[in-house]
C-alpha atoms as a PDB file:
ATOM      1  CA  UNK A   1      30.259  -1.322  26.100  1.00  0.00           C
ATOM      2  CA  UNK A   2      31.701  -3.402  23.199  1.00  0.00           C
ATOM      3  CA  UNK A   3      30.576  -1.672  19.584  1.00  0.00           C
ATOM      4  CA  UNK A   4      27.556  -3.335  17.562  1.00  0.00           C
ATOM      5  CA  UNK A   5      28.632  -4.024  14.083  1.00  0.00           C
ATOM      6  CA  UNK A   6      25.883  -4.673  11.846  1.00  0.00           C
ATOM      7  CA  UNK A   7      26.719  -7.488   9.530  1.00  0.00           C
ATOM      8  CA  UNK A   8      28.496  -6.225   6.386  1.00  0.00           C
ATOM      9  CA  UNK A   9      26.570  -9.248   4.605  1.00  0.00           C
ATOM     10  CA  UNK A  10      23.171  -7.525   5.331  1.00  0.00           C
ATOM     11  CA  UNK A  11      24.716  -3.754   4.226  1.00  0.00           C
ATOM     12  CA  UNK A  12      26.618  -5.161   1.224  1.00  0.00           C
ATOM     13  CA  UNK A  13      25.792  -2.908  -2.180  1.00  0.00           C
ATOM     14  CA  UNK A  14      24.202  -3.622  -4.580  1.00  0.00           C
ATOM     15  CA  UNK A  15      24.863  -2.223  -8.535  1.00  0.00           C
ATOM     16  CA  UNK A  16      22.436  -0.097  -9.699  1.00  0.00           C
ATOM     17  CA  UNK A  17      21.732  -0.579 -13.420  1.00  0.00           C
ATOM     18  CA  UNK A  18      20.081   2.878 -13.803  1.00  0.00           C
ATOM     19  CA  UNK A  19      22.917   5.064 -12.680  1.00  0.00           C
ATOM     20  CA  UNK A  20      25.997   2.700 -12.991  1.00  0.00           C
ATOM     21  CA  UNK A  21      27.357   2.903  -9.758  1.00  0.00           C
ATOM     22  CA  UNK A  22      26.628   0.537  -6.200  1.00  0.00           C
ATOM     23  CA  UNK A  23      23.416   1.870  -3.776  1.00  0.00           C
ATOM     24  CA  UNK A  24      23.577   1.906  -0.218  1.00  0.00           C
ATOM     25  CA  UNK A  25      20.049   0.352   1.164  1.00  0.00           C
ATOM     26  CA  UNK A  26      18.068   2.173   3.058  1.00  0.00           C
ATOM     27  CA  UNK A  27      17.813   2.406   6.566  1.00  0.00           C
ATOM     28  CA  UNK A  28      14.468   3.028   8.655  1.00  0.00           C
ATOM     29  CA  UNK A  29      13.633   1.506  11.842  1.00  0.00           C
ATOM     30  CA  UNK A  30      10.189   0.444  12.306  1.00  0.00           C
ATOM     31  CA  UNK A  31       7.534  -2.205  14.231  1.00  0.00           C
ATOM     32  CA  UNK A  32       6.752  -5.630  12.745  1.00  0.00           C
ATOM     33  CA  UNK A  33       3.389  -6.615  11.819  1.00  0.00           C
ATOM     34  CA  UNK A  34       1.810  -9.914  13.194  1.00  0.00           C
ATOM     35  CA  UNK A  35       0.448 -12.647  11.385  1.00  0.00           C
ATOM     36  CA  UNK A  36      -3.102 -12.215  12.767  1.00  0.00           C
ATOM     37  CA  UNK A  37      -3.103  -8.232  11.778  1.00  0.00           C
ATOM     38  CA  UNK A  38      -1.431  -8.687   8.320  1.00  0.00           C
ATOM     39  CA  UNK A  39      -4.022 -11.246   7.505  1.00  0.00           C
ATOM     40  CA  UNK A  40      -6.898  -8.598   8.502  1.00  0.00           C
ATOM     41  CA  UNK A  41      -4.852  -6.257   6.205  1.00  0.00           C
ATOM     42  CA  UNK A  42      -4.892  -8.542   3.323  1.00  0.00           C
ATOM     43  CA  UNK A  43      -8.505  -8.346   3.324  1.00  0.00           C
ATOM     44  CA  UNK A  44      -8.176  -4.311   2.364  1.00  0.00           C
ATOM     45  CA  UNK A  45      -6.523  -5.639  -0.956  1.00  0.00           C
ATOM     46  CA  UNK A  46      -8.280  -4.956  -4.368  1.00  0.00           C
ATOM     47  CA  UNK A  47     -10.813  -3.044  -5.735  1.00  0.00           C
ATOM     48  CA  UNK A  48      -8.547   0.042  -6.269  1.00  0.00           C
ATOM     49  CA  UNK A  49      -7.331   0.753 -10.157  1.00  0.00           C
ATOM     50  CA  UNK A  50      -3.954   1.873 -10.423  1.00  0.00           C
ATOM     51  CA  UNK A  51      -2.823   0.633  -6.910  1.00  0.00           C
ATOM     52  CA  UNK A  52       0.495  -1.941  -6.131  1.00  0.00           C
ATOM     53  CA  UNK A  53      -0.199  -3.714  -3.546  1.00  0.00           C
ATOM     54  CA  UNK A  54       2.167  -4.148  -0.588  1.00  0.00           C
ATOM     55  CA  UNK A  55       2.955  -7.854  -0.062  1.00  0.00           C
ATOM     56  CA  UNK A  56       1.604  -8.999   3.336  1.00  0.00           C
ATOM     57  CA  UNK A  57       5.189 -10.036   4.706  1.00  0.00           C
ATOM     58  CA  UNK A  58       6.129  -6.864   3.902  1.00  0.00           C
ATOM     59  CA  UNK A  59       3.792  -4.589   5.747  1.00  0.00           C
ATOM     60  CA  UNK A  60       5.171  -2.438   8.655  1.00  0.00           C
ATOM     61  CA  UNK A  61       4.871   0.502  10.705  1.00  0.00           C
ATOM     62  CA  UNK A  62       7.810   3.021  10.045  1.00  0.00           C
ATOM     63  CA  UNK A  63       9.026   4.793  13.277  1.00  0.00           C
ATOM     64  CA  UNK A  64      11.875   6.912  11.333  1.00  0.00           C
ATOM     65  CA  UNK A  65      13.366   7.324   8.624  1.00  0.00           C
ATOM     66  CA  UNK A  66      17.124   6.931   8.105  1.00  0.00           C
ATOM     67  CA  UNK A  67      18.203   6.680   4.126  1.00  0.00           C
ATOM     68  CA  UNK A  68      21.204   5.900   2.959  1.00  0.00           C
ATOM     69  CA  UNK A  69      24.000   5.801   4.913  1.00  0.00           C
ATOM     70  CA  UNK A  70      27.721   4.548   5.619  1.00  0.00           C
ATOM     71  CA  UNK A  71      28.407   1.325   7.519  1.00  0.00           C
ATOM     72  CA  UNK A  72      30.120   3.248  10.139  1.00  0.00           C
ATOM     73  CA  UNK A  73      26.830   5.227  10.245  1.00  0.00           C
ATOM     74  CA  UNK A  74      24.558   2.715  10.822  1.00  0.00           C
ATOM     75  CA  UNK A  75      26.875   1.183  13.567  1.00  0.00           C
ATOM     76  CA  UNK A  76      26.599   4.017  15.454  1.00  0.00           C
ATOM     77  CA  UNK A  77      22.958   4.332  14.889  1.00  0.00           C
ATOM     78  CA  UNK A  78      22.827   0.506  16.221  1.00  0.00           C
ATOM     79  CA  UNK A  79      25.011   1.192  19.601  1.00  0.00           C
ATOM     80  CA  UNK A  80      22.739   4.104  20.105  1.00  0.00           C
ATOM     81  CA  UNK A  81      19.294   2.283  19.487  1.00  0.00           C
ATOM     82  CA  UNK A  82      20.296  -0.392  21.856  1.00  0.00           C
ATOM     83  CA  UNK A  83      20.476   1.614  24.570  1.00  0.00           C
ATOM     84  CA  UNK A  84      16.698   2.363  24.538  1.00  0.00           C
ATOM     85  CA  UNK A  85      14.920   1.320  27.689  1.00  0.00           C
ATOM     86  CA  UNK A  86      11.190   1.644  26.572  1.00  0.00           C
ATOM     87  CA  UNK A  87       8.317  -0.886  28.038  1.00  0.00           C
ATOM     88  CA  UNK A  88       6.105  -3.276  25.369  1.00  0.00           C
ATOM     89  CA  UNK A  89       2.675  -1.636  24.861  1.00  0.00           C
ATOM     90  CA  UNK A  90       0.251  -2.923  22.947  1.00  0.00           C
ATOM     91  CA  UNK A  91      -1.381  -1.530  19.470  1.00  0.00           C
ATOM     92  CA  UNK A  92      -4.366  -1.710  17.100  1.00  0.00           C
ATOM     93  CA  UNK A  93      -4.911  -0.667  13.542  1.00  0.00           C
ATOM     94  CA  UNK A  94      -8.258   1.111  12.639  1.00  0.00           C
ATOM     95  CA  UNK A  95      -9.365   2.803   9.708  1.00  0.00           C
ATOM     96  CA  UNK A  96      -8.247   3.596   6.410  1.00  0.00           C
ATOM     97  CA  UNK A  97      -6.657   6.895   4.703  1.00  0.00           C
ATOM     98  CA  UNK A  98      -4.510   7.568   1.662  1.00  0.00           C
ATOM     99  CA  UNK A  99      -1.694  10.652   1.332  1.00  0.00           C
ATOM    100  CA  UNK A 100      -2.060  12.852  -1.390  1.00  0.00           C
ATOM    101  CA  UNK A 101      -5.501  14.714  -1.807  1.00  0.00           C
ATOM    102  CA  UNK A 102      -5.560  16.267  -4.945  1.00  0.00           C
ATOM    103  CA  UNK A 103      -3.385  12.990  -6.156  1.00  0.00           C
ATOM    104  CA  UNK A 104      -3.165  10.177  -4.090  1.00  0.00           C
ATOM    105  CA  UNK A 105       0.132   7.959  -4.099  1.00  0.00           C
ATOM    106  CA  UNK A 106      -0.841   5.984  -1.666  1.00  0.00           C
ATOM    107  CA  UNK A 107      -3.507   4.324   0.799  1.00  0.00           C
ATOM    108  CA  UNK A 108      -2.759   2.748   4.395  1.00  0.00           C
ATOM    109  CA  UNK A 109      -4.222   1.516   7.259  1.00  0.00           C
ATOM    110  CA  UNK A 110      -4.502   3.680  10.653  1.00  0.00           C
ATOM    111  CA  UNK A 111      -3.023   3.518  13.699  1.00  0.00           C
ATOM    112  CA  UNK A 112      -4.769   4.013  16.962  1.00  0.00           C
ATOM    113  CA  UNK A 113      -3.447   6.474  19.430  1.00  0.00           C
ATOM    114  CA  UNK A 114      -0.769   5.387  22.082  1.00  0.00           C
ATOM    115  CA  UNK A 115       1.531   7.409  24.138  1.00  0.00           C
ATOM    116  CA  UNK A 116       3.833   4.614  24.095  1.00  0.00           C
ATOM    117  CA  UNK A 117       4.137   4.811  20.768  1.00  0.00           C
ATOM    118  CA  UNK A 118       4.764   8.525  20.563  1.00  0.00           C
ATOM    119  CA  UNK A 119       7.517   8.199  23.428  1.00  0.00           C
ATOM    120  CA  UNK A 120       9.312   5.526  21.623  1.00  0.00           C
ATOM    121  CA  UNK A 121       9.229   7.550  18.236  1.00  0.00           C
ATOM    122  CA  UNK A 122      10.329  10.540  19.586  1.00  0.00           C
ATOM    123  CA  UNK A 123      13.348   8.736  21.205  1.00  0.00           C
ATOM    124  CA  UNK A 124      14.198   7.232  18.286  1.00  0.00           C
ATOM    125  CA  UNK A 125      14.263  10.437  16.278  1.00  0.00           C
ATOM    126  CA  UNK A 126      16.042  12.097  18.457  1.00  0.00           C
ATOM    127  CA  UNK A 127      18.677   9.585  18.560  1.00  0.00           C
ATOM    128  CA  UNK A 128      18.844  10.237  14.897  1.00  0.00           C
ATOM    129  CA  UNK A 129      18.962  14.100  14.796  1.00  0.00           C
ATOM    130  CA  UNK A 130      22.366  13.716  17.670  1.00  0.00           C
ATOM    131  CA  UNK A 131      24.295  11.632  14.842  1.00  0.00           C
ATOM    132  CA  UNK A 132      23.645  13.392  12.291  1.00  0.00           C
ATOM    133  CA  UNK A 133      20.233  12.158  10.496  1.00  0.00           C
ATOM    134  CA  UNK A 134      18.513  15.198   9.280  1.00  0.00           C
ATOM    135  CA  UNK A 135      15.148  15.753  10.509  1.00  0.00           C
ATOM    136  CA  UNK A 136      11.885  14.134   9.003  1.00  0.00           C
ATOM    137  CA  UNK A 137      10.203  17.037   7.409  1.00  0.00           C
ATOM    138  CA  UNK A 138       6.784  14.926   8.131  1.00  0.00           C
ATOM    139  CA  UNK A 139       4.956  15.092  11.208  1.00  0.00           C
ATOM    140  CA  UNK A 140       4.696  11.361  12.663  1.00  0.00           C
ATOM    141  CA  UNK A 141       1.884   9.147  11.484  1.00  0.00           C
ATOM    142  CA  UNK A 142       1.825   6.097  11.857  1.00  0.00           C
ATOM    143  CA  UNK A 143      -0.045   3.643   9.218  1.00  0.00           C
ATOM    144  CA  UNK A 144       0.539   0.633   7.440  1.00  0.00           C
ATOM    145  CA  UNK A 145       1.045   1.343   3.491  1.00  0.00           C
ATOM    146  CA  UNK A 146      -1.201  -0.761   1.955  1.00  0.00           C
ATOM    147  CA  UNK A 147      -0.690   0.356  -1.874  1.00  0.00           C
ATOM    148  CA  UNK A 148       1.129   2.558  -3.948  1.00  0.00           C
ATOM    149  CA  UNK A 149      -1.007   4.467  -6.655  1.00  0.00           C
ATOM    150  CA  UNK A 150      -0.187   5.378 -10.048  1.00  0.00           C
ATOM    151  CA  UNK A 151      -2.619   7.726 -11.685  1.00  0.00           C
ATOM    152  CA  UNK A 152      -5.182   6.431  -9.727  1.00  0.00           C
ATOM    153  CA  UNK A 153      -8.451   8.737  -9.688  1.00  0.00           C
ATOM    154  CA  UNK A 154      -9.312  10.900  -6.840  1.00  0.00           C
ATOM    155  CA  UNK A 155     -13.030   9.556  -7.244  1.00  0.00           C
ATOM    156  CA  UNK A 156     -11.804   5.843  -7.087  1.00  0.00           C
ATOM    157  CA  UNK A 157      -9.332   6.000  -4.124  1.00  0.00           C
ATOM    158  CA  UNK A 158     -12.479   8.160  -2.190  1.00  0.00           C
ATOM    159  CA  UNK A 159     -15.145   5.101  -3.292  1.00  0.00           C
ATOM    160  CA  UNK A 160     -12.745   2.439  -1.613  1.00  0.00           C
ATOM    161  CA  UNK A 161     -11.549   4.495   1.255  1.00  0.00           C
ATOM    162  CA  UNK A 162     -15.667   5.086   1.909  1.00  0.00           C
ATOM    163  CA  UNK A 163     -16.281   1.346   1.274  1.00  0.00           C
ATOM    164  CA  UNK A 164     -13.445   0.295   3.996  1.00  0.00           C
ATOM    165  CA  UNK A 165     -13.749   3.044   6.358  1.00  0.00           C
ATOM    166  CA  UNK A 166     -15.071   0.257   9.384  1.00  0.00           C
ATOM    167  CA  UNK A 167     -11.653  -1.445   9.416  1.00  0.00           C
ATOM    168  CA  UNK A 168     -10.429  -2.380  12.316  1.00  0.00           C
ATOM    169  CA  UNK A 169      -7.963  -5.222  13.821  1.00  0.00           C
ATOM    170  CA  UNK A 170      -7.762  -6.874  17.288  1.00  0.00           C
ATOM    171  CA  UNK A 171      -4.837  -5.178  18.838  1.00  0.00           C
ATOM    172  CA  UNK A 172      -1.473  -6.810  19.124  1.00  0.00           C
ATOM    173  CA  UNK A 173       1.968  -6.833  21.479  1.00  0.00           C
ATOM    174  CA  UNK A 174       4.829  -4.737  20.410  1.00  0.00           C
ATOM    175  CA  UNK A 175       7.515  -6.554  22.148  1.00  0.00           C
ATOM    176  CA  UNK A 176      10.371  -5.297  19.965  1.00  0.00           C
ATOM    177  CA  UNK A 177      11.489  -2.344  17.498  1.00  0.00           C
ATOM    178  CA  UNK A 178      13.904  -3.335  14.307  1.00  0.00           C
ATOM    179  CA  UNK A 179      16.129  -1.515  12.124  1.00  0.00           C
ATOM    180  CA  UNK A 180      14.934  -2.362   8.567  1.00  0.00           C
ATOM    181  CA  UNK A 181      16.601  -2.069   5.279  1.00  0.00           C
ATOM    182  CA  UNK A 182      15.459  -1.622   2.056  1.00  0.00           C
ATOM    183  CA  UNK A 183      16.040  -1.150  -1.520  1.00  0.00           C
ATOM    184  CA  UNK A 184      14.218   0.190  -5.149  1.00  0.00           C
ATOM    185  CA  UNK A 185      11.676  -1.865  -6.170  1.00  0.00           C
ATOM    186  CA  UNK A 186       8.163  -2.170  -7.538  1.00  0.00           C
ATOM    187  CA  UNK A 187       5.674  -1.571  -4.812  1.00  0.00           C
ATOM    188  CA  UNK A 188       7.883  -1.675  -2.106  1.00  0.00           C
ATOM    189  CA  UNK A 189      10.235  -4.321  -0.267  1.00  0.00           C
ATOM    190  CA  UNK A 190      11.471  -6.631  -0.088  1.00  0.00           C
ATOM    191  CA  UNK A 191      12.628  -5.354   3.386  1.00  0.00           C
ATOM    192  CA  UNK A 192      15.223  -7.000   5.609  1.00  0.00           C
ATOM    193  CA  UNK A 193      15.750  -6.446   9.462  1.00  0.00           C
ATOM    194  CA  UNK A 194      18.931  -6.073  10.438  1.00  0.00           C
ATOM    195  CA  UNK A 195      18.717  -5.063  14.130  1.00  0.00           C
ATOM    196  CA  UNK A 196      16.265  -6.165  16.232  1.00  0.00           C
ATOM    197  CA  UNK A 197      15.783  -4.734  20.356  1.00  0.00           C
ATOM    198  CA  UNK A 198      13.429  -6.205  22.728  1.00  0.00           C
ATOM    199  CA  UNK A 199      11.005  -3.502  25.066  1.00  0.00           C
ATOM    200  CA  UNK A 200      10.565  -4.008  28.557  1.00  0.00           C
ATOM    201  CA  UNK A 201       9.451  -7.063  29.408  1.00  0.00           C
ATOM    202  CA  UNK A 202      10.851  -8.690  26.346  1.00  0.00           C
ATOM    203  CA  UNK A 203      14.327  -8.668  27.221  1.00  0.00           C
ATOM    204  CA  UNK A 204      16.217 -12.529  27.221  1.00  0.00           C
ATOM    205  CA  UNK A 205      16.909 -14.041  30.862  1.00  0.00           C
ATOM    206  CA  UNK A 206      21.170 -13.176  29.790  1.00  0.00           C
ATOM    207  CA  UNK A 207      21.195 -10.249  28.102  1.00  0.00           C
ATOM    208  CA  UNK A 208      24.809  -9.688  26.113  1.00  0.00           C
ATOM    209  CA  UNK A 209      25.940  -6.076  24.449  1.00  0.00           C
ATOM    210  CA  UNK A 210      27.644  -8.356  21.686  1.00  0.00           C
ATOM    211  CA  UNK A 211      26.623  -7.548  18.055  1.00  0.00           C
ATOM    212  CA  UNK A 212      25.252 -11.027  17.905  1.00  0.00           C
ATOM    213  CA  UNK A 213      22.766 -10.798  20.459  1.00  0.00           C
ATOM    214  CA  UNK A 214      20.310  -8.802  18.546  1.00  0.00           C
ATOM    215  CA  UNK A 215      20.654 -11.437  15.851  1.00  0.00           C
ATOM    216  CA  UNK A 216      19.485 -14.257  18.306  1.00  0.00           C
ATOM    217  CA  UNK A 217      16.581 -12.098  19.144  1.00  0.00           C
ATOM    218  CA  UNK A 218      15.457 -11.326  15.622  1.00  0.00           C
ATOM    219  CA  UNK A 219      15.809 -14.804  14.200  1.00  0.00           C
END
């Protein structure tokens, strides 16, 4: 099978004015959110002091965490991920949490239970812990981040977590995972997919193992 490269354009550095040296971006892989759910997510914005709100376009569900890593790295992280074989499945988002009890850094969205989920996941992060990707001290939960807090008050974040607590969204089609990049900024994003791989069901009628065949997918 020929090696995916994943374009140096989308990895290049960039300086970073706080140390004085060039960052990697950072590398997760995650699920997109549609247009129908992020607009129900939008609807969670405001009424929080001290939160950032996520931009819609950038809202996502992170499957696993990579950081930052060499090109050669995240080729090899690329020709593993596309040999997953996992089917689509479909999702919902319910509910509404933050992390951080005694003080909260951040509030998201829930994620209904699926098995499919889990399986694909748990693939994925063990993918990561054969090349070399150290393990994700956090157990798995999935969420959409909805806003980042800054010395937000315990009381307030409880008030609009009570207020919101009946959220829920009509569930949606996963028909693909990505490999996202990302780099320091306020609030988060922007993020930029660089790989894209189709589930089950998904797949194109002529399926190549080029490294531009994930880029015909994803755009």
């Amino acid at each position: 099978m020929p090696s995916r490269h994943i374009d140096d354009s989308l990895l290049i550095e960039s300086f970073d004015s706080r140390t004085g040296g060039f960052a990697m971006p950072r590398l997760f892989t995650a699920l997109e959110i549609p247009r129908d759910a992020a607009l129900s997510l939008s609807l969670l914005r405001g009424g929080l002091p001290g939160a950032r709100w996520i931009d819609v376009e950038n809202y996502h569900i992170t499957l696993r965490f990579i950081g930052d890593v060499e090109g050669h790295v995240a080729d090899d992280i690329a020709d593993a991920l596309d040999r997953i074989r996992r089917p689509s499945f479909t999702l919902a988002l319910a509910g509404v949490g933050a992390f951080g009890q005694k003080k909260p850094h951040s509030v998201w969205a829930g994620v209904t239970a699926s098995p499919d989920l889990g399986a694909l996941q748990a693939e994925i992060d063990r993918i990561c812990q054969r090349l070399g990707i150290g393990a994700d001290p956090r157990k798995f939960t999935p969420h959409v981040t909805l806003a980042r807090l800054r010395n937000a008050h315990p009381a307030d974040v409880a008030r609009y977590l009570s207020a919101r607590g009946n959220f829920a969204a009509a569930p949606f089609k996963v028909g693909r995972f990505v490999l996202m990049s990302s780099r320091d900024s306020v609030g988060g994003g922007p993020y930029i997919v660089e790989e894209a791989w189709p589930l089950a069901g998904n797949y194109p009628t002529s399926r190549s193992d080029n490294a531009s065949d994930a880029s015909r997918i994803m755009r």
